[in-house]
Protein backbone atom coordinates (compact mmCIF):
# COMPACT_ATOMS: atom_id res chain seq x y z
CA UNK A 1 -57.05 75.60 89.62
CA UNK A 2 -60.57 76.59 89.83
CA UNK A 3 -63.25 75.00 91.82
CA UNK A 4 -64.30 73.37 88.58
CA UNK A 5 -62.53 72.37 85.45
CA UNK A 6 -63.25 71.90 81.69
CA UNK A 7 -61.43 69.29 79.95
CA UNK A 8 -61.37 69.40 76.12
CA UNK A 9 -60.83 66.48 73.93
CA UNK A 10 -60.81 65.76 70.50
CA UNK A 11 -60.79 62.02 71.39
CA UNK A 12 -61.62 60.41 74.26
CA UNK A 13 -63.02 56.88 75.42
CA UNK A 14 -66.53 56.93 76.49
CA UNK A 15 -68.95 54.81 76.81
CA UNK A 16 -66.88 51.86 74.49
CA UNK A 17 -66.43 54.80 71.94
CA UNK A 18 -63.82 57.21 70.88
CA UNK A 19 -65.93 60.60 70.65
CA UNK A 20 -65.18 64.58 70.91
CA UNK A 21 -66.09 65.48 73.97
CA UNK A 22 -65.69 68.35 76.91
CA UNK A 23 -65.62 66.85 80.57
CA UNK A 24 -66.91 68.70 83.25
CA UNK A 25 -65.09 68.21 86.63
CA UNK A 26 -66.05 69.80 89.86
CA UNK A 27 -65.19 68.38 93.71
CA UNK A 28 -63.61 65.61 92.00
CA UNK A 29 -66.77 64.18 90.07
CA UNK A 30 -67.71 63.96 86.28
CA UNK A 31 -71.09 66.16 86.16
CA UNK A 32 -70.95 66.69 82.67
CA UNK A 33 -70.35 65.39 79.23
CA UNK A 34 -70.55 68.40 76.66
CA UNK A 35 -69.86 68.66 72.90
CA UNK A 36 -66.04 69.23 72.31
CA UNK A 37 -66.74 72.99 71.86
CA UNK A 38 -69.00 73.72 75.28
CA UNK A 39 -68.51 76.86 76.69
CA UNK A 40 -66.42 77.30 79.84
CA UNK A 41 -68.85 79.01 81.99
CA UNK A 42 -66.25 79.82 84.33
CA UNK A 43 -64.56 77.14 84.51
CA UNK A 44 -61.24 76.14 83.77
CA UNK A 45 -59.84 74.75 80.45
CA UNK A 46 -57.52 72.15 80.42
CA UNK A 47 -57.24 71.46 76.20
CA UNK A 48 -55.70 68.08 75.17
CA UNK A 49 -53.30 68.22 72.44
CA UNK A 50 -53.74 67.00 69.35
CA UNK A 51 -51.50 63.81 69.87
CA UNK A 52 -53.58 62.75 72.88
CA UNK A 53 -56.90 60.99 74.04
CA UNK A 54 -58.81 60.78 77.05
CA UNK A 55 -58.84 57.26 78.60
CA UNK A 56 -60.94 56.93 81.89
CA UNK A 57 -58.23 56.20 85.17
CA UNK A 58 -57.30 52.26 84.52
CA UNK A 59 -58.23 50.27 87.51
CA UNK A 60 -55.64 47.24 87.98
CA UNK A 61 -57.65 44.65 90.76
CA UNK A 62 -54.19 42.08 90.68
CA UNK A 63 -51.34 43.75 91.99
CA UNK A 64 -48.71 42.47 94.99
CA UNK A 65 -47.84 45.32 96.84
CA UNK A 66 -45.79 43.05 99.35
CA UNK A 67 -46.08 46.09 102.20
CA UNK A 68 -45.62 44.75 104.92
CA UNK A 69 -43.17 42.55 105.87
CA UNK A 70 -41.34 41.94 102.12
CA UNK A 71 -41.41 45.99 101.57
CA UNK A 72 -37.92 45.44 99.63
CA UNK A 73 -40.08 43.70 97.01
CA UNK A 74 -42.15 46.47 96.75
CA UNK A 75 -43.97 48.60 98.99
CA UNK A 76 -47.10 51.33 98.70
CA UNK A 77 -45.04 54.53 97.86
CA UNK A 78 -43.19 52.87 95.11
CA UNK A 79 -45.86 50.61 93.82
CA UNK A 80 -49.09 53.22 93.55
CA UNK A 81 -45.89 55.68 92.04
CA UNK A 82 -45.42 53.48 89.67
CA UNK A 83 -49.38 52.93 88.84
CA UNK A 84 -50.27 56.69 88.26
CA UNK A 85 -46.85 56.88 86.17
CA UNK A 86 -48.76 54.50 84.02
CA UNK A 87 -52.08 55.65 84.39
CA UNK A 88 -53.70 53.33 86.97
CA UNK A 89 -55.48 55.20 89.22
CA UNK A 90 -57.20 52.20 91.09
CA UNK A 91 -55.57 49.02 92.30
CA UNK A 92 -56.56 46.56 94.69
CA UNK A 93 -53.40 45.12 96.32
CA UNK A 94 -53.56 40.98 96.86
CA UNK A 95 -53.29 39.36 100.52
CA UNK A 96 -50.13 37.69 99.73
CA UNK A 97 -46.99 38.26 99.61
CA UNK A 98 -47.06 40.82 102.88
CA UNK A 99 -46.58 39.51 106.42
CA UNK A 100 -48.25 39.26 108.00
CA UNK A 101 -50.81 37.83 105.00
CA UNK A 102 -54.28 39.85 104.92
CA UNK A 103 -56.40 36.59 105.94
CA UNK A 104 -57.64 38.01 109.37
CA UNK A 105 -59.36 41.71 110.29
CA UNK A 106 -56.12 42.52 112.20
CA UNK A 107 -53.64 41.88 109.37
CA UNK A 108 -56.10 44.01 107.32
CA UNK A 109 -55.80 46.71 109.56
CA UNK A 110 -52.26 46.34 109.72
CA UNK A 111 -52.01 46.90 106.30
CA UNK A 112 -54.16 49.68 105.80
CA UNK A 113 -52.32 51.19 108.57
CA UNK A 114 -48.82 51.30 106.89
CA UNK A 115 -50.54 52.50 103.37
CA UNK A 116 -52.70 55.27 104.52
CA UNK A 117 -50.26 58.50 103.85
CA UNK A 118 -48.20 57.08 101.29
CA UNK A 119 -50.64 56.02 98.14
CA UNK A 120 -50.17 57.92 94.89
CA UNK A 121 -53.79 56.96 93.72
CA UNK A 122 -56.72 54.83 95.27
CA UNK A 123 -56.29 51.05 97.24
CA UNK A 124 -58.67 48.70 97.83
CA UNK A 125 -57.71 45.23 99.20
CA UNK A 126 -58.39 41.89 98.79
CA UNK A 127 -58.83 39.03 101.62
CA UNK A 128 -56.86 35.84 101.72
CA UNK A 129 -58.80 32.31 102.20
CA UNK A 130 -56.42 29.97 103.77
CA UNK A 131 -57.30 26.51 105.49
CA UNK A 132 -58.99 27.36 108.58
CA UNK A 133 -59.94 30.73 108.37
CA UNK A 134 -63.79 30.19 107.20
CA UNK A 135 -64.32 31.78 110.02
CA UNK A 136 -62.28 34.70 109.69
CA UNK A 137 -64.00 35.40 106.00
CA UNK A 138 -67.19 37.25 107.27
CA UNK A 139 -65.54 39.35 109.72
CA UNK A 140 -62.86 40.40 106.54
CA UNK A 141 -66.04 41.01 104.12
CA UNK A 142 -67.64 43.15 106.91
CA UNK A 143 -64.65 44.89 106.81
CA UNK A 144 -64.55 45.90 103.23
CA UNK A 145 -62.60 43.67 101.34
CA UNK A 146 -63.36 43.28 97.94
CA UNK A 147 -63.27 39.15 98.07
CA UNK A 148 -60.93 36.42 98.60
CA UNK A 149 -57.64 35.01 96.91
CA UNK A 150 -57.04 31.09 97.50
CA UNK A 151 -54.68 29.02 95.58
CA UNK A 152 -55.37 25.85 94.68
CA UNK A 153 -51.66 24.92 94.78
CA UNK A 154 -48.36 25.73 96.79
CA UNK A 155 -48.67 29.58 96.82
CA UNK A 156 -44.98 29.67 96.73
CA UNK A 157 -45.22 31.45 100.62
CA UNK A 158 -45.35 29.58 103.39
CA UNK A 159 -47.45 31.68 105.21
CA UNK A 160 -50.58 31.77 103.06
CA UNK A 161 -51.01 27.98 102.03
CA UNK A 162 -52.76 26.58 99.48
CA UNK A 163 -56.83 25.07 99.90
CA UNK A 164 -57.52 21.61 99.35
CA UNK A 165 -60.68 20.46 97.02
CA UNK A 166 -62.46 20.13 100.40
CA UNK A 167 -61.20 23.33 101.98
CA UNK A 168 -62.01 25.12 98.62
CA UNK A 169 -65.70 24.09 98.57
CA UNK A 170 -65.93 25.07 102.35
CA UNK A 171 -64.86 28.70 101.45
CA UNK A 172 -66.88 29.18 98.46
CA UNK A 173 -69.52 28.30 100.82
CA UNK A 174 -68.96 30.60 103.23
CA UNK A 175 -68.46 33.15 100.05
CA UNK A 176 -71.53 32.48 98.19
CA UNK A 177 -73.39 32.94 101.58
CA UNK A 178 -72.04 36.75 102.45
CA UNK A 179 -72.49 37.18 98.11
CA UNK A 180 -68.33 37.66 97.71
CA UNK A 181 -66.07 37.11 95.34
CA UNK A 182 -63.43 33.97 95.23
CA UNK A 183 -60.66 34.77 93.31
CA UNK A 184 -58.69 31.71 92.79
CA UNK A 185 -54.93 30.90 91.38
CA UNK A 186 -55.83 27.55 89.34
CA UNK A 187 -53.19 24.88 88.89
CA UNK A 188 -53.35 21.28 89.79
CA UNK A 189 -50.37 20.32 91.63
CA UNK A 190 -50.66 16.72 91.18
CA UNK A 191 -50.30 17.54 86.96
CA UNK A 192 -47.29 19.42 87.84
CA UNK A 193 -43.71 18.15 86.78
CA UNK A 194 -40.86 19.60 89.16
CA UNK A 195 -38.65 22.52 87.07
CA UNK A 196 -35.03 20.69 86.70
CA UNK A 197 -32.35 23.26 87.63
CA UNK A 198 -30.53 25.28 84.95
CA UNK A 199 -31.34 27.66 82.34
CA UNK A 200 -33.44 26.15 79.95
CA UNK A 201 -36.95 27.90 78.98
CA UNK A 202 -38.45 24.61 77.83
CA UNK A 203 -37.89 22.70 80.57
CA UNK A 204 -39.90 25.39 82.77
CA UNK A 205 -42.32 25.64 80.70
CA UNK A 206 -42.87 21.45 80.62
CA UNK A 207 -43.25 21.32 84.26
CA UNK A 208 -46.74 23.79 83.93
CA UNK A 209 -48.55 22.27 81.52
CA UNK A 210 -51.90 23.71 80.39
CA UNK A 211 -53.64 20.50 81.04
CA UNK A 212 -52.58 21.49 84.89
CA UNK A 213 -54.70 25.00 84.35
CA UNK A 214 -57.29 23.74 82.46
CA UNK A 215 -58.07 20.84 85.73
CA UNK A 216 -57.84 23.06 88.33
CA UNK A 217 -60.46 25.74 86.29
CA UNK A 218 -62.82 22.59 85.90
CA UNK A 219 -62.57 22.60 89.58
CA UNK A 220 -63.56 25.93 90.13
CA UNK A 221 -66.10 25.85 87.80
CA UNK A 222 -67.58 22.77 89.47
CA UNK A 223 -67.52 24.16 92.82
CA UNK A 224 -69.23 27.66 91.90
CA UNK A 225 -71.99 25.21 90.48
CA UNK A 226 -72.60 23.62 93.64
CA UNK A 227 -72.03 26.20 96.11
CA UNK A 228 -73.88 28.92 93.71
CA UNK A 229 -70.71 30.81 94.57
CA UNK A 230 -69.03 33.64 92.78
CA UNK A 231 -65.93 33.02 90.84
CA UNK A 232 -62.94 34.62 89.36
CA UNK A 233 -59.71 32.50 87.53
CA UNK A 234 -56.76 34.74 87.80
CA UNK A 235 -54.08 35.08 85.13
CA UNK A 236 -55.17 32.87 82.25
CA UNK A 237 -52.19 31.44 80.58
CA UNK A 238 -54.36 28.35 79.20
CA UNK A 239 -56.36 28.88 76.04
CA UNK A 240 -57.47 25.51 76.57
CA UNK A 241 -59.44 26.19 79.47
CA UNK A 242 -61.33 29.03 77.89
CA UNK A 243 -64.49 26.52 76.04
CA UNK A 244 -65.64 25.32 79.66
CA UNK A 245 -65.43 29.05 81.04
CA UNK A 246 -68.06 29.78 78.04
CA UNK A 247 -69.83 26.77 78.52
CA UNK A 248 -70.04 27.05 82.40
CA UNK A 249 -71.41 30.44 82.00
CA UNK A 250 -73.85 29.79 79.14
CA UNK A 251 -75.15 27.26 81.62
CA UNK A 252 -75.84 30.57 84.61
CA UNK A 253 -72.38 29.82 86.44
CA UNK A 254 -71.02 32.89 88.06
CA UNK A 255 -67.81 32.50 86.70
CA UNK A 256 -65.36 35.46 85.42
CA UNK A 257 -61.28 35.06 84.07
CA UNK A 258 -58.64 37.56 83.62
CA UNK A 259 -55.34 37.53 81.46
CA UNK A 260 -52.24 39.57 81.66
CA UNK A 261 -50.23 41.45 79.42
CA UNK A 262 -47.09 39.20 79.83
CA UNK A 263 -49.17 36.32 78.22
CA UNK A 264 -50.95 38.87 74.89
CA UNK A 265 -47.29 39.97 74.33
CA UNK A 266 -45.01 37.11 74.88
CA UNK A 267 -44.63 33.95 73.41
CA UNK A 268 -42.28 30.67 74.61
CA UNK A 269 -40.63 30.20 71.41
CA UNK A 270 -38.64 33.88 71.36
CA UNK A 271 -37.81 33.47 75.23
CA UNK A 272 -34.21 32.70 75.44
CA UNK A 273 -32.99 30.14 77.87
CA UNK A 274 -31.65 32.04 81.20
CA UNK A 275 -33.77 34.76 80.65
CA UNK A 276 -35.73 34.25 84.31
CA UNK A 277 -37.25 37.63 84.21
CA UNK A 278 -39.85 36.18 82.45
CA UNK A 279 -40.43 33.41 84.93
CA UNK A 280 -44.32 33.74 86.02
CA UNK A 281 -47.07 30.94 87.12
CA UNK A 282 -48.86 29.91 85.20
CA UNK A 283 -45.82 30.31 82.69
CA UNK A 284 -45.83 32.27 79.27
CA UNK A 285 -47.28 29.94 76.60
CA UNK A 286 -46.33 29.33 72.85
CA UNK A 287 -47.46 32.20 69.65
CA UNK A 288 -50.50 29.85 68.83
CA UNK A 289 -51.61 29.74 72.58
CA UNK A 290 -51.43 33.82 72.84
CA UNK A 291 -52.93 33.67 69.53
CA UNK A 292 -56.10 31.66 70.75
CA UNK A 293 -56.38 33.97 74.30
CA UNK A 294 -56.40 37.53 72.23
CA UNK A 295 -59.41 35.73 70.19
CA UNK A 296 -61.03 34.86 73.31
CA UNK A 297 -60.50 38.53 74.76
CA UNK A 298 -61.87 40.09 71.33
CA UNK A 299 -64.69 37.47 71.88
CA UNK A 300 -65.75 38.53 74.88
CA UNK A 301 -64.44 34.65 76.49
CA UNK A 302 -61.74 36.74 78.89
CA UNK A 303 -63.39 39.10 80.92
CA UNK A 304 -60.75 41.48 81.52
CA UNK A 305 -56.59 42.28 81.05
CA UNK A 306 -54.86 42.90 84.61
CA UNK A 307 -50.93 43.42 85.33
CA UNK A 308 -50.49 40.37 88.44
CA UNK A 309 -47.57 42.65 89.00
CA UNK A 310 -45.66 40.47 91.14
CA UNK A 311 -42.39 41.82 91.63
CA UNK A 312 -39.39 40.77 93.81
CA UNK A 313 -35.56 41.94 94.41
CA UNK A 314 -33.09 41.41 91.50
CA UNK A 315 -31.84 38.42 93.60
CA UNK A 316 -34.43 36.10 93.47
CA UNK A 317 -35.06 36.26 90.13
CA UNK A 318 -31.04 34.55 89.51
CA UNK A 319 -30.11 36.39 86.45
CA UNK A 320 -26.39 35.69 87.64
CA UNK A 321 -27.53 31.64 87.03
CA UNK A 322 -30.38 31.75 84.93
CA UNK A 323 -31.92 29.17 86.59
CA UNK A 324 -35.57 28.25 86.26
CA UNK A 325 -36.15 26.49 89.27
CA UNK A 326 -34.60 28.94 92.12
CA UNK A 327 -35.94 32.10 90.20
CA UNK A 328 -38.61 33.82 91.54
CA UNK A 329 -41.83 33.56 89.46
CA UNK A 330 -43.39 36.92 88.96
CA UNK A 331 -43.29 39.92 86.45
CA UNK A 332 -43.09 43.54 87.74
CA UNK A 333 -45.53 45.33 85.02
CA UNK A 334 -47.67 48.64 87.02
CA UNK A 335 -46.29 51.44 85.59
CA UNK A 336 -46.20 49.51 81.70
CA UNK A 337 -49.25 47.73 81.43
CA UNK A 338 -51.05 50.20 79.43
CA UNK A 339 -48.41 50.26 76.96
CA UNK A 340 -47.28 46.89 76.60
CA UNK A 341 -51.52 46.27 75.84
CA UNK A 342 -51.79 48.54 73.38
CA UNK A 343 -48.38 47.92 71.57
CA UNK A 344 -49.79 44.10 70.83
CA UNK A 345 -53.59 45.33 70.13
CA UNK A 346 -52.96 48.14 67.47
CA UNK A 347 -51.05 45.60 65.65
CA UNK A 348 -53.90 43.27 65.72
CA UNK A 349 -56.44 46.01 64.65
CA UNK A 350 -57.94 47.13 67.87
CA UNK A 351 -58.38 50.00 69.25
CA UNK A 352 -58.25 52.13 72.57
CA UNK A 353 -61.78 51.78 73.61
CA UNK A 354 -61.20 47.65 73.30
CA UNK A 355 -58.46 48.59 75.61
CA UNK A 356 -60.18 50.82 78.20
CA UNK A 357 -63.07 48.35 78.43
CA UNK A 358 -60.57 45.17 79.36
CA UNK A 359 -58.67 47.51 81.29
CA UNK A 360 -60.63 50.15 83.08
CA UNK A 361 -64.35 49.16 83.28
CA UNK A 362 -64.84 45.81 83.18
CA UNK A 363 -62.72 45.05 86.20
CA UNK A 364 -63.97 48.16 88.03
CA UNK A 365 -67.24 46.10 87.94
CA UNK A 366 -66.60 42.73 88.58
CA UNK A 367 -64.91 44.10 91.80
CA UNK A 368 -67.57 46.76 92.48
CA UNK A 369 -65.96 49.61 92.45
CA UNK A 370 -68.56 52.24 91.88
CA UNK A 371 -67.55 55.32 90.04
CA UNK A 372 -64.58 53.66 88.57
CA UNK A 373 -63.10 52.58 85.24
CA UNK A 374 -65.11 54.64 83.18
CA UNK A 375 -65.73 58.63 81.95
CA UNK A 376 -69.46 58.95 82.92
CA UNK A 377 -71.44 61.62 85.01
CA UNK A 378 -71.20 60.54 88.45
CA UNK A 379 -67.72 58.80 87.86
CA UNK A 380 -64.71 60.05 90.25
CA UNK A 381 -62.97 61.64 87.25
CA UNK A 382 -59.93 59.54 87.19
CA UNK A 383 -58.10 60.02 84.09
CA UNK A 384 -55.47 59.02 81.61
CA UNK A 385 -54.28 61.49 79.16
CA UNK A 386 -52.36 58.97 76.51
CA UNK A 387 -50.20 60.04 73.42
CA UNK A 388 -51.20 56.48 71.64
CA UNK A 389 -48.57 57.30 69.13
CA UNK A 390 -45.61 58.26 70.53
CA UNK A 391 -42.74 55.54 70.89
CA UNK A 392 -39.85 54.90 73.86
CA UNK A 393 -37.81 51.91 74.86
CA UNK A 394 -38.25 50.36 78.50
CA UNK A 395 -35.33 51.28 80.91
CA UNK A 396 -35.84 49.51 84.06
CA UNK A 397 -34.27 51.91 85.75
CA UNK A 398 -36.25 54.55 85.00
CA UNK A 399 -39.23 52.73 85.94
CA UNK A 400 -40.96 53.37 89.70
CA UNK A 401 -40.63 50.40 90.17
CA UNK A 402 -38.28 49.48 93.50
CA UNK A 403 -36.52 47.12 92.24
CA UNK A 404 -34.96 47.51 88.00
CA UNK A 405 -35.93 43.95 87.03
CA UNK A 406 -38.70 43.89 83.90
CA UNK A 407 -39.63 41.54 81.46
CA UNK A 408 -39.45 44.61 79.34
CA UNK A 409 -36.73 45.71 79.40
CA UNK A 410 -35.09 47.04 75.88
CA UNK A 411 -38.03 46.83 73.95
CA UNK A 412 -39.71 49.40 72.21
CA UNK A 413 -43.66 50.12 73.28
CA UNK A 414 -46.60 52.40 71.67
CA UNK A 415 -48.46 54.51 73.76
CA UNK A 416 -46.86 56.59 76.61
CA UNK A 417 -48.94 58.20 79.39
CA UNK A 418 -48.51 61.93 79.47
CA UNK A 419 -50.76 62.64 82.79
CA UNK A 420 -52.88 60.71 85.33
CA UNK A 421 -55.96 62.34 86.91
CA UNK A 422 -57.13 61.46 90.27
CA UNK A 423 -60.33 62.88 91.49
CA UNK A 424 -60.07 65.72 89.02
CA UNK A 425 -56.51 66.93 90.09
CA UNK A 426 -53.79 65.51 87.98
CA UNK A 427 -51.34 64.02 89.80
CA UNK A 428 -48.11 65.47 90.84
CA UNK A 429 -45.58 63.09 92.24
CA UNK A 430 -43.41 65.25 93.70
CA UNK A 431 -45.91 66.45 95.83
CA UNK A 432 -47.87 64.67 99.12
CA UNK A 433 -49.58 61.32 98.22
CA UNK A 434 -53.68 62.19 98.15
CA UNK A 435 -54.94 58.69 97.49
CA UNK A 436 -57.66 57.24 99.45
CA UNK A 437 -58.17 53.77 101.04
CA UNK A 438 -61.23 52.02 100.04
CA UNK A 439 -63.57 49.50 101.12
CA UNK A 440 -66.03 47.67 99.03
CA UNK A 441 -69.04 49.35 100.98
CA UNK A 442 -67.63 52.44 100.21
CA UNK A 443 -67.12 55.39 97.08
């Protein structure tokens, strides 16, 4: 392909709009955006057809690569396949569930270590806060993680426990004074019911209320408040909690919350019992609960839609017993994330740039990733090329996925991803992984 490269579309996402437009690409950066109809001037055309549209590269910030130490849950070659098959060209993989965890330089290293020659498309990573590694958080931010998971509740892994209300405000401390980013799982445990055995989706469900989520949030919000800390609530299940998010923020808190597409496409009452695929914490909430979080995303109340693809082997998730309480909690969802999004938002009316901004730029910047998440001059061009239209039913097997458990499994999505862009070569999976590592510090 030539040094640079003309793309031509007759609909593509920029700037929160669906326009005609001609990309210019050279050494792997946007430096153009023409009319549809540009001249080449040398360059090479790459024409869309008439089925597809230009979305920028999505960038997925909450994704459980496992690598290493549980690599048969997961792993970097299968996971970042498995992200450009569905047109994430950015993720940032969490500090749990590897081991050893990423809450120390040398576990970082570790890590980046195993992924360097075998990511499909870019990695950032976070850092883990864990009791008594304040000290352990500059050293991690210095080294170009992005910010810091906690829980605020068993984690589920013994090796990366869970902060109390004390140890909590001590990190945020620390993080508010080296200007990072807490990311935090909220739950209260003590408004948790233990999950009796056996197959019933209910009875899950009971033992999570969303009076547990919307505590533990009130909690966070508090101590951003009095730390002056920055905040982020990963996967929103809770409507409920979404007022005192607003209010917190109306009021100058720092304060940010994702959802995922499990909890815009699901709902509790068409789960049947045994059907532990669809196990996750926080759990899958009722119609009128998703109802309430897509008006919240349209609103502008959720900040952004990311996959917490948190995958395991077919074992622990006990589809031979169906049972709730040994399952593992987690939904595999990379490579379909796109899809399963859009299937639920055309049918509410919305449209692919709604999509690309919860999906692509808005978590590119609460993250900082510079040059991601969006089709701009200066941006790396990473790039979806999406038939919006066209229609296929979700074999796990045919997913990249390692292991073939999904939520999704038999059901019929819009939208399939036709190419993924990295750095203005598309890319080719059955050639050598070219994805970089990356550090916050860093393009």
């Amino acid at each position: 392909m030539a040094a640079e490269v003309l793309l031509r579309a007759a609909r593509a996402v920029v700037d929160g709009q669906e326009v005609s437009v001609a990309v210019r690409v050279r050494d792997g950066v946007i430096t153009a955006l023409e009319p549809y109809d540009a001249p080449a001037a040398g360059a090479a055309v790459v024409e869309l057809a008439a089925d597809e549209v230009l979305l920028p590269g999505l960038v997925d910030t909450h994704v459980h690569v496992n690598e290493p130490g549980r690599t048969e849950w997961e792993g970097f070659a299968s996971a970042t396949r498995a992200a450009a098959a569905g047109g994430v060209t950015t993720l940032v993989d969490m500090p749990l569930n590897s081991i050893p965890p990423t809450t120390r330089v040398a576990a970082l290293e570790e890590k980046r270590a195993v992924a360097r020659d075998q990511v499909w498309v870019d990695v950032g990573f976070w850092g883990g806060a864990v009791p008594g590694n304040v000290p352990d958080l500059a050293p991690l931010h210095h080294a170009g993680v992005f910010g810091f998971k906690c829980f605020l509740l068993d984690s589920g892994v013994e090796e990366f426990p869970e902060l109390s209300p004390a140890g909590f405000a001590e990190a945020m401390t620390e993080t508010a004074r080296l200007g990072a980013l807490m990311i935090v799982h909220a739950e209260d445990a003590a408004m948790l019911e233990p999950c009796a055995h056996g197959p019933s989706y209910a009875g899950f469900l009971a033992s999570r209320p969303e009076a547990a989520e919307e505590r533990a949030i009130g909690l966070v919000i508090a101590t951003a408040r009095s730390t002056g800390g920055r905040a982020h609530v990963v996967h929103l299940s809770a409507a409920g909690a979404v007022p005192a998010l607003r209010d917190a923020r109306a009021d100058g808190v720092d304060v940010s919350v994702e959802t995922c597409p499990h909890y815009l496409f699901f709902d509790a009452e068409a789960i049947p019992d045994g059907a532990t695929e669809l196990k996750c914490c926080p759990p899958i909430r009722g119609a009128a609960n998703r109802d309430a979080l897509w008006a919240a995303l349209v609103a502008g109340d959720i900040d952004l839609v990311v996959s917490d693809h948190s995958p395991c082997t077919a074992e622990l998730k006990r589809r031979d017993t169906g049972d709730f309480a040994e399952a593992w909690g987690g939904i595999a969802s990379l490579q379909l994330g796109l899809s399963v999004v859009w299937t639920a938002a055309r049918g509410r009316g919305l449209g692919l740039a709604d999509v690309a901004r919860w999906m692509a730029s808005a978590p590119a910047r609460r993250v900082g990733l510079a040059g991601k998440g969006e089709i701009a001059v200066g941006a790396d061009a990473d790039l979806c090329v999406f038939a919006p239209d066209e229609r296929f039913v979700v074999d796990p097997a045919r997913l990249h996925h390692k292991n073939a458990v999904s939520a999704y499994g038999g059901r019929t999505l819009t939208g399939t991803v036709r190419q993924t862009w990295l750095r203005g070569v598309p890319i080719d999976l059955d050639a050598a992984p070219r994805g970089r590592l990356l550090r916050r510090d860093r393009r």
